[in-house]
Protein backbone atom coordinates (compact mmCIF):
# COMPACT_ATOMS: atom_id res chain seq x y z
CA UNK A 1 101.29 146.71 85.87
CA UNK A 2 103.11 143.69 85.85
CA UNK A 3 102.02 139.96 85.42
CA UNK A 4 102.69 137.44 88.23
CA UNK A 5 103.15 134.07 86.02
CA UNK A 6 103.14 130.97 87.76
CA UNK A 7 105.78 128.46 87.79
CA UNK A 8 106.52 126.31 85.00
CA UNK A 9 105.06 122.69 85.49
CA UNK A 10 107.20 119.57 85.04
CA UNK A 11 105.85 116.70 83.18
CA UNK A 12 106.56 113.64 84.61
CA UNK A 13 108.04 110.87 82.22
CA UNK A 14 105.92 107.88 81.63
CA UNK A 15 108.46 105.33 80.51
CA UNK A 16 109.30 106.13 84.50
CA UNK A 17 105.67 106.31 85.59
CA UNK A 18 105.05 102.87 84.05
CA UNK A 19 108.15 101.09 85.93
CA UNK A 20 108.22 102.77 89.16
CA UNK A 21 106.36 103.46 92.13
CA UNK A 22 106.73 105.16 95.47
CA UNK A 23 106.30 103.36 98.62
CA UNK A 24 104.76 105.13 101.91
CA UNK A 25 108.68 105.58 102.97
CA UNK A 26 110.33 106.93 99.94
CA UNK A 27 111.54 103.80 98.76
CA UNK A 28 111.45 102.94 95.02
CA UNK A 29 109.98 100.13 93.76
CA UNK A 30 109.66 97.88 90.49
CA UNK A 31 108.50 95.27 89.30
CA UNK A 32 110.99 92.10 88.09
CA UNK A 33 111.42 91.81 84.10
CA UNK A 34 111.68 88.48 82.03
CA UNK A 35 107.99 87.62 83.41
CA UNK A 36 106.35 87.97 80.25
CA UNK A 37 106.53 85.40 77.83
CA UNK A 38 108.68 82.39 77.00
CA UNK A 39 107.98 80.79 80.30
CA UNK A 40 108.02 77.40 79.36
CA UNK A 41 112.34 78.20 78.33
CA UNK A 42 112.75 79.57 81.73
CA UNK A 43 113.10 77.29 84.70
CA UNK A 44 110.72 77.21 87.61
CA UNK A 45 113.67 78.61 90.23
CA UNK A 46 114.34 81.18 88.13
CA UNK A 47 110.36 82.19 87.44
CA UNK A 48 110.18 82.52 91.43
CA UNK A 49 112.96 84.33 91.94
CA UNK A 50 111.22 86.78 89.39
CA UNK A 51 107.93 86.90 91.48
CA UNK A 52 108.46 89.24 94.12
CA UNK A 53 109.33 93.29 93.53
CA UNK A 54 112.59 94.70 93.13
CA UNK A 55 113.66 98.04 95.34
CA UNK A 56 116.49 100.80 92.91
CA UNK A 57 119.02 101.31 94.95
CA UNK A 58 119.96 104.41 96.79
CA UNK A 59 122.15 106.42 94.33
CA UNK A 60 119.47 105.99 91.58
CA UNK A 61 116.68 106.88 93.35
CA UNK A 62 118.15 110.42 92.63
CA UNK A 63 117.56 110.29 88.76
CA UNK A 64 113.92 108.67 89.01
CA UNK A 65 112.70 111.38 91.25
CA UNK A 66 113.62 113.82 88.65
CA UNK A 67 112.02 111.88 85.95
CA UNK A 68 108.79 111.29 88.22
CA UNK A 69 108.66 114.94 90.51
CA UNK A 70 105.05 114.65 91.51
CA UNK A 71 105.61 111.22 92.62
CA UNK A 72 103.34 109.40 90.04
């Protein structure tokens, strides 16, 4: 008698995992770099524009999905 294997898994990657997430539509998002330290160097317009969350664009959504395929 044969074995019936199931299929192989796919590990997500977590350098992705840690700068992406999935919104309720399929949209990626990510969160603004240069927010970390320095800040006083860095002028106040430029620390605002940083604030808000940054959506990848359509054709790299494409190669994050394959690094993230559960979702993450």
């Amino acid at each position: 008698m044969g074995y019936v294997t199931a299929p192989m898994k796919l590990k997500t990657k977590k350098a992705a995992a840690k700068r992406f997430s999935f919104t309720a539509t399929g949209k990626v998002k990510f969160k603004r770099t240069n927010k970390r330290h320095n800040l006083g160097n860095k002028s106040s317009a430029r620390k605002l524009k940083l604030r808000g969350a940054g959506y990848v664009f359509e054709g790299d959504i494409k190669h994050v999905e394959k690094c993230m395929p559960y979702g993450a």
